[in-house]
Every structure is written in C-alpha cells, then in structure tokens.
C-alpha atoms as a PDB file:
ATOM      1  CA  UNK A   1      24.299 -11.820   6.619  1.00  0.00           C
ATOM      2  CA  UNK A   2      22.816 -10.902   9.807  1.00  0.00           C
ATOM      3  CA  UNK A   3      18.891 -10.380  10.957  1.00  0.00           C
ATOM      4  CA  UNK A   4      19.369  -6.342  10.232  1.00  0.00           C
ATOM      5  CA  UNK A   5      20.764  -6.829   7.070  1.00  0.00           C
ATOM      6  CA  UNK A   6      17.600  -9.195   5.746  1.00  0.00           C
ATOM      7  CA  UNK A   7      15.083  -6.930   7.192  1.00  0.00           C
ATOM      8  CA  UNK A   8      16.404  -4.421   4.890  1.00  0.00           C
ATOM      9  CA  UNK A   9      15.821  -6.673   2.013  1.00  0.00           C
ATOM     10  CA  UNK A  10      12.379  -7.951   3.251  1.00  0.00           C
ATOM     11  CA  UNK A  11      11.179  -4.570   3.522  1.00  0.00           C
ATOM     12  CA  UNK A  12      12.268  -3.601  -0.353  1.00  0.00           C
ATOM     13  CA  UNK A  13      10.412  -7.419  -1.168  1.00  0.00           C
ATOM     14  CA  UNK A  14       7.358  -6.064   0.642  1.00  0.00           C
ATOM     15  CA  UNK A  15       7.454  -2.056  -0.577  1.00  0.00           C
ATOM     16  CA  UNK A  16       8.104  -3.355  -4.232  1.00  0.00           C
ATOM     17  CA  UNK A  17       5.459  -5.806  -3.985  1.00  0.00           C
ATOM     18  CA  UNK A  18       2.758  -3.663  -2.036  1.00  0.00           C
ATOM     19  CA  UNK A  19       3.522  -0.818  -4.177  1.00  0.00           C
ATOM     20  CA  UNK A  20       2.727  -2.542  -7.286  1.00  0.00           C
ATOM     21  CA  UNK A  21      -0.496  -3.822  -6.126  1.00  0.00           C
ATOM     22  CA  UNK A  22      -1.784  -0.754  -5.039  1.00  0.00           C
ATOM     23  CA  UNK A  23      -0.596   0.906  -7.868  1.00  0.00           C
ATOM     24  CA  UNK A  24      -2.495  -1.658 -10.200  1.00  0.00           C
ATOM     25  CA  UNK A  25      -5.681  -1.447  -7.880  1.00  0.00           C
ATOM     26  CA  UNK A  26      -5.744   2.499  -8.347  1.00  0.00           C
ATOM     27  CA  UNK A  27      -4.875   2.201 -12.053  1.00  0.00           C
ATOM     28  CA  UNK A  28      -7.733  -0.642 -12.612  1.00  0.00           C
ATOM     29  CA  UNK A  29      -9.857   2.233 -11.157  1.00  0.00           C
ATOM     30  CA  UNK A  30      -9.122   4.680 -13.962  1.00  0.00           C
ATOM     31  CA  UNK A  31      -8.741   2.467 -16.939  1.00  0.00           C
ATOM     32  CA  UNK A  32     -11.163  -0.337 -16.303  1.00  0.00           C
ATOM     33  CA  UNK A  33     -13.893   1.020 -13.955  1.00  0.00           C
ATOM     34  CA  UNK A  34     -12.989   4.830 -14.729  1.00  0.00           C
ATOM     35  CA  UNK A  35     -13.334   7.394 -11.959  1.00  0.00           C
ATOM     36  CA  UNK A  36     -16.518   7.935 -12.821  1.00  0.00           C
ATOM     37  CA  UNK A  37     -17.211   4.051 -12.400  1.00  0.00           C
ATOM     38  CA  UNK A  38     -15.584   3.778  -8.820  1.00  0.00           C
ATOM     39  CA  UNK A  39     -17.663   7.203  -7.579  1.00  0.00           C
ATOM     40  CA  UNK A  40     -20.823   5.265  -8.310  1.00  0.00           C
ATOM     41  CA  UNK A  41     -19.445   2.008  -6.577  1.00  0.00           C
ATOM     42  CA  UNK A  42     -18.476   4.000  -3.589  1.00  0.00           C
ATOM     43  CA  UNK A  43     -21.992   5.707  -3.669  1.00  0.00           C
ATOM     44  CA  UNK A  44     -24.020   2.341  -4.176  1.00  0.00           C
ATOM     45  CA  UNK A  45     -22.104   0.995  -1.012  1.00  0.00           C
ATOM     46  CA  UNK A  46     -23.074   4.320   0.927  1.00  0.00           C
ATOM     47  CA  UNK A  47     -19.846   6.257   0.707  1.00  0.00           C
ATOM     48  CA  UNK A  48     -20.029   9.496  -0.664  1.00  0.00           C
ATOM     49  CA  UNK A  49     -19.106   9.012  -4.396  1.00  0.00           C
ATOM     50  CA  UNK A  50     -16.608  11.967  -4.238  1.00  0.00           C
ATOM     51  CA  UNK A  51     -14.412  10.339  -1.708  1.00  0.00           C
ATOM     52  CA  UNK A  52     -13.301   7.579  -4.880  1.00  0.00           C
ATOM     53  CA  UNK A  53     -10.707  10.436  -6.852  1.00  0.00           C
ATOM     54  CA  UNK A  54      -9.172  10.802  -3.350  1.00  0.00           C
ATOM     55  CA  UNK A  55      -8.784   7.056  -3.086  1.00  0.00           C
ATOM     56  CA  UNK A  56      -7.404   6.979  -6.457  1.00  0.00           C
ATOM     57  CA  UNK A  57      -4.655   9.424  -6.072  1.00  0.00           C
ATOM     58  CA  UNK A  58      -3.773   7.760  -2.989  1.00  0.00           C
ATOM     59  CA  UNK A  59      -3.147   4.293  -4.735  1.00  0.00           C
ATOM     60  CA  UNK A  60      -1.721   5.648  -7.655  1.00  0.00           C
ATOM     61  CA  UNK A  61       0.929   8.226  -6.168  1.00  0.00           C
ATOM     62  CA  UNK A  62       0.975   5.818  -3.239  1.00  0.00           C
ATOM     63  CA  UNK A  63       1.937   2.849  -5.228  1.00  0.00           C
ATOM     64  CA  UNK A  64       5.011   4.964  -7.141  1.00  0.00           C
ATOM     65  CA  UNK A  65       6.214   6.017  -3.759  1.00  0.00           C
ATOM     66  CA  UNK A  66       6.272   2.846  -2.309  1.00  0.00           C
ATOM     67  CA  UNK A  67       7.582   1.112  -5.211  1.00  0.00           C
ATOM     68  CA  UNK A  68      10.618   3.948  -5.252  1.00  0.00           C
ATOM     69  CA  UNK A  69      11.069   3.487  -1.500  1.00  0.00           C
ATOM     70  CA  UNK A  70       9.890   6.929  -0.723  1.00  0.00           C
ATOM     71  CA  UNK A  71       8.187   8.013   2.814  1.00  0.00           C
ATOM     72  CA  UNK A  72       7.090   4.084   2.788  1.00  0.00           C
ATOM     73  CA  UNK A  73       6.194   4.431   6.280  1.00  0.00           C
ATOM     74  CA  UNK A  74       3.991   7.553   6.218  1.00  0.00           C
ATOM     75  CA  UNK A  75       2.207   6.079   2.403  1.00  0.00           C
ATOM     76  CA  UNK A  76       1.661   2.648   4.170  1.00  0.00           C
ATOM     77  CA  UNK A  77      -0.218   4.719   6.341  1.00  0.00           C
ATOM     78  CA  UNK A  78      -2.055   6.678   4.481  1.00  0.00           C
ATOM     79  CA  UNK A  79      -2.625   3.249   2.530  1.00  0.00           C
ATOM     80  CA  UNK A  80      -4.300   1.661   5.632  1.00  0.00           C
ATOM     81  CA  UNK A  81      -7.770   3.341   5.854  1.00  0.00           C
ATOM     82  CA  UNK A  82      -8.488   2.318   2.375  1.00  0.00           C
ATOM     83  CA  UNK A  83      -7.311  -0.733   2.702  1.00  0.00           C
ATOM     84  CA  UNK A  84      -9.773  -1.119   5.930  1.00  0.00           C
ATOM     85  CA  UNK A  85     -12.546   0.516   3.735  1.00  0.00           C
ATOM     86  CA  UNK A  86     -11.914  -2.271   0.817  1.00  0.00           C
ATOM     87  CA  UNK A  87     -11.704  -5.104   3.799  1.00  0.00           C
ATOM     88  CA  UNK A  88     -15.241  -3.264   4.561  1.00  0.00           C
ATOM     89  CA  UNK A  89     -16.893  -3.595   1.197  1.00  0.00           C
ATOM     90  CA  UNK A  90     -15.858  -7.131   0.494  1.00  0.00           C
ATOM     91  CA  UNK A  91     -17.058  -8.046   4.276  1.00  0.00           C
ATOM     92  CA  UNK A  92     -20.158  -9.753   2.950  1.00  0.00           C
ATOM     93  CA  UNK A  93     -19.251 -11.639   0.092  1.00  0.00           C
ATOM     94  CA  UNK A  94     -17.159 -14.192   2.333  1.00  0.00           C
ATOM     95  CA  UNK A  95     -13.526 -15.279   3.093  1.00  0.00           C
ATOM     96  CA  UNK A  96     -12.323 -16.259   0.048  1.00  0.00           C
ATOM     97  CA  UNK A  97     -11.220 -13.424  -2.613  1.00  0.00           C
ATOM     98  CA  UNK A  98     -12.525 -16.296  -5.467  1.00  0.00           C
ATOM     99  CA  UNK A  99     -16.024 -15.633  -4.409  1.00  0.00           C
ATOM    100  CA  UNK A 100     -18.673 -13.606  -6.135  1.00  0.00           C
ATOM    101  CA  UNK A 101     -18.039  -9.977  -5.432  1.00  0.00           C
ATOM    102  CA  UNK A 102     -14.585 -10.781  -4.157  1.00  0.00           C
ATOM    103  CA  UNK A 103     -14.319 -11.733  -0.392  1.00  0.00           C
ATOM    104  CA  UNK A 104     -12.340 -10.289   2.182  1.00  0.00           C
ATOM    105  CA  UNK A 105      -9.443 -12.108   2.482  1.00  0.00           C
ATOM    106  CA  UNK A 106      -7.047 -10.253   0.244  1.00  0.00           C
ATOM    107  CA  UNK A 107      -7.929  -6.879   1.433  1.00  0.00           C
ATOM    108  CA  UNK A 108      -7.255  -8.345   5.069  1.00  0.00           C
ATOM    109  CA  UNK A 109      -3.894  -9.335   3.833  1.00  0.00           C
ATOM    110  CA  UNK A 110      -2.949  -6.100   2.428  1.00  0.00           C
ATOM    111  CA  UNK A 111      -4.210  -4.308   5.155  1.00  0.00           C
ATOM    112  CA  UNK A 112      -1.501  -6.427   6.912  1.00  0.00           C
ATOM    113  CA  UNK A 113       1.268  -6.220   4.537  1.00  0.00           C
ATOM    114  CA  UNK A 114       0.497  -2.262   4.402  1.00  0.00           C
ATOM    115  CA  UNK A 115       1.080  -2.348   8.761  1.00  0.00           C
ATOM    116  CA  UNK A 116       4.170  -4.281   7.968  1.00  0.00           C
ATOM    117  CA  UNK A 117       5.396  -2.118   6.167  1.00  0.00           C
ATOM    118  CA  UNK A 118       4.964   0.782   8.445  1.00  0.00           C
ATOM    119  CA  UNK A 119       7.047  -0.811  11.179  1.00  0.00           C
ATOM    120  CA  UNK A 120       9.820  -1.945   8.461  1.00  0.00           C
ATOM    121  CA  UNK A 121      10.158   1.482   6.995  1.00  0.00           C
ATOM    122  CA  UNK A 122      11.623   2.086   3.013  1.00  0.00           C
ATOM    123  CA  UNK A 123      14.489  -1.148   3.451  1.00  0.00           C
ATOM    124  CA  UNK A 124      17.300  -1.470   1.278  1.00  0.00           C
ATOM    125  CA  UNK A 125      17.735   0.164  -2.403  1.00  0.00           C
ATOM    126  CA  UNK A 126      15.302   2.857  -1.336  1.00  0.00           C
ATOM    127  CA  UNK A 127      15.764   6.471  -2.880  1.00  0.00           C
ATOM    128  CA  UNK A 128      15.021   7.563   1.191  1.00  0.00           C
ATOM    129  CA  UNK A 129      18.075   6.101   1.741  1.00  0.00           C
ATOM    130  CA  UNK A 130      19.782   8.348  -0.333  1.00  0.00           C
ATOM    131  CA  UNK A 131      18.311  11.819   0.778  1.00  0.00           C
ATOM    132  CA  UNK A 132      21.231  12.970   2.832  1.00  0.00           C
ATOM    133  CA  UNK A 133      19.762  13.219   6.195  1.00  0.00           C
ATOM    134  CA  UNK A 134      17.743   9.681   6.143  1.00  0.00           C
ATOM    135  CA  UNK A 135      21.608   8.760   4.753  1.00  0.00           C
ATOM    136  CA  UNK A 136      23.387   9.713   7.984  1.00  0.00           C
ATOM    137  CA  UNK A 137      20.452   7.763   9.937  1.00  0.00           C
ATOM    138  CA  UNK A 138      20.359   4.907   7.692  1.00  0.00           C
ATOM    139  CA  UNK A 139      24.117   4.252   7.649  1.00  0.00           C
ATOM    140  CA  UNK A 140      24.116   5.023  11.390  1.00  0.00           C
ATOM    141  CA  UNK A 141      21.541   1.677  11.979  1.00  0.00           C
ATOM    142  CA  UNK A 142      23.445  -0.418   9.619  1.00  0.00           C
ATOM    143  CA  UNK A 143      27.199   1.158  11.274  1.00  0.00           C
ATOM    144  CA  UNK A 144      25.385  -0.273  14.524  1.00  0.00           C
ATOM    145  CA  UNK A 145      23.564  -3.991  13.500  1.00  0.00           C
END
C-alpha cells in the first residue's frame, strides 16, 4: 500500500465519521431540543432564531452526504461556518467540552476535521467515485499514484 492509496481510506475514516456526527448534532436538534428549541437558543445567543432550520438542514442532509461520500468537499464546506458559529457559542464556557455549557474544544476539532476533509475530498468507497465523470478522474489519480 502506498501514501495515495491510505489517503483514500483516511478520507472515507474521516467522511464516515464527520458525517455521523453532524448528522447526530442536526438530528439532536429536532428530536431532543426540537426546531423550535434551537430557534430560541440561537435567538438567546443573538442570532436571529430563523437562521436554526437552515442549520438543521445543513447537518442533517449534510451528514447523509458525507456519510455516502457525496460532494464531501463542497458539504465540508458548507459544514464549516456552522461549525465556526458552534466554536462561537461555546467560546465562553472554556476549553474543555466536559464543562458546564460545553466548551469549545470539540467544535474546534470539528471545525478541523470538517477543513480536512475539504482538502481530502470523498476517499475511497464513495458513491462520487462512481458517477461516471468523477470515475474517469478518480481512476485517472489512482492509474497515476
């Protein structure tokens, strides 16, 4: 196994991971807090409350596409502002995620993992891989390594 062919599995690791997580955060949202719920918390931080049903559908449909190896890249993304926004609200409850309120480390390292995973792209056993353009190109890397 070479460097290129381990990247490819370290990037399905960290979509399959990632994607579960966020997928779990934006599911807590709607069956523990409720939408409702997470509009007021975004409102009592100073957000506008409406902006929590975008953030929802972002995590939900973001965690499915990463978790599928979809557009990982471009959801990582899309990912990254509210991870930045949770790193945000946590910023004054401390380091450690343990802490009252939740601190800020775990939404730093998400915020992290989500970068990673825009420069590794969708990685192996993706269903990108298998749309027949992204095919050609995939193959082509791999032809190359």
């Amino acid at each position: 196994m070479n460097d290129q062919h381990n990247a490819a599995y370290a990037a399905l690791l960290l979509r399959l991971s990632l994607g579960i997580m966020i997928l779990a955060h934006g599911l807590l949202k709607v069956f523990v807090f409720t939408p409702a719920g997470t509009a007021g918390f975004f409102a009592s931080l100073g957000l506008p409350g409406w902006l929590a049903y975008p953030t929802i559908g972002i995590e939900i449909f973001g965690g499915i596409l990463l978790i599928v190896g979809l557009q990982s890249r471009l959801v990582a993304l899309a990912l990254v502002p509210i991870l930045i926004g949770s790193l945000w609200a946590h910023s004054g409850n401390g380091w450690l995620f343990s802490n009252p309120n939740g601190g800020w480390e775990y939404s730093l390292f998400l915020t992290v993992a989500a970068l990673t995973q825009i420069l590794l792209g969708d990685g192996a056993y993706s269903l990108g891989s298998l749309m027949p353009a992204r095919k050609q190109a995939y193959q082509g890397r791999s032809a190359s390594a």
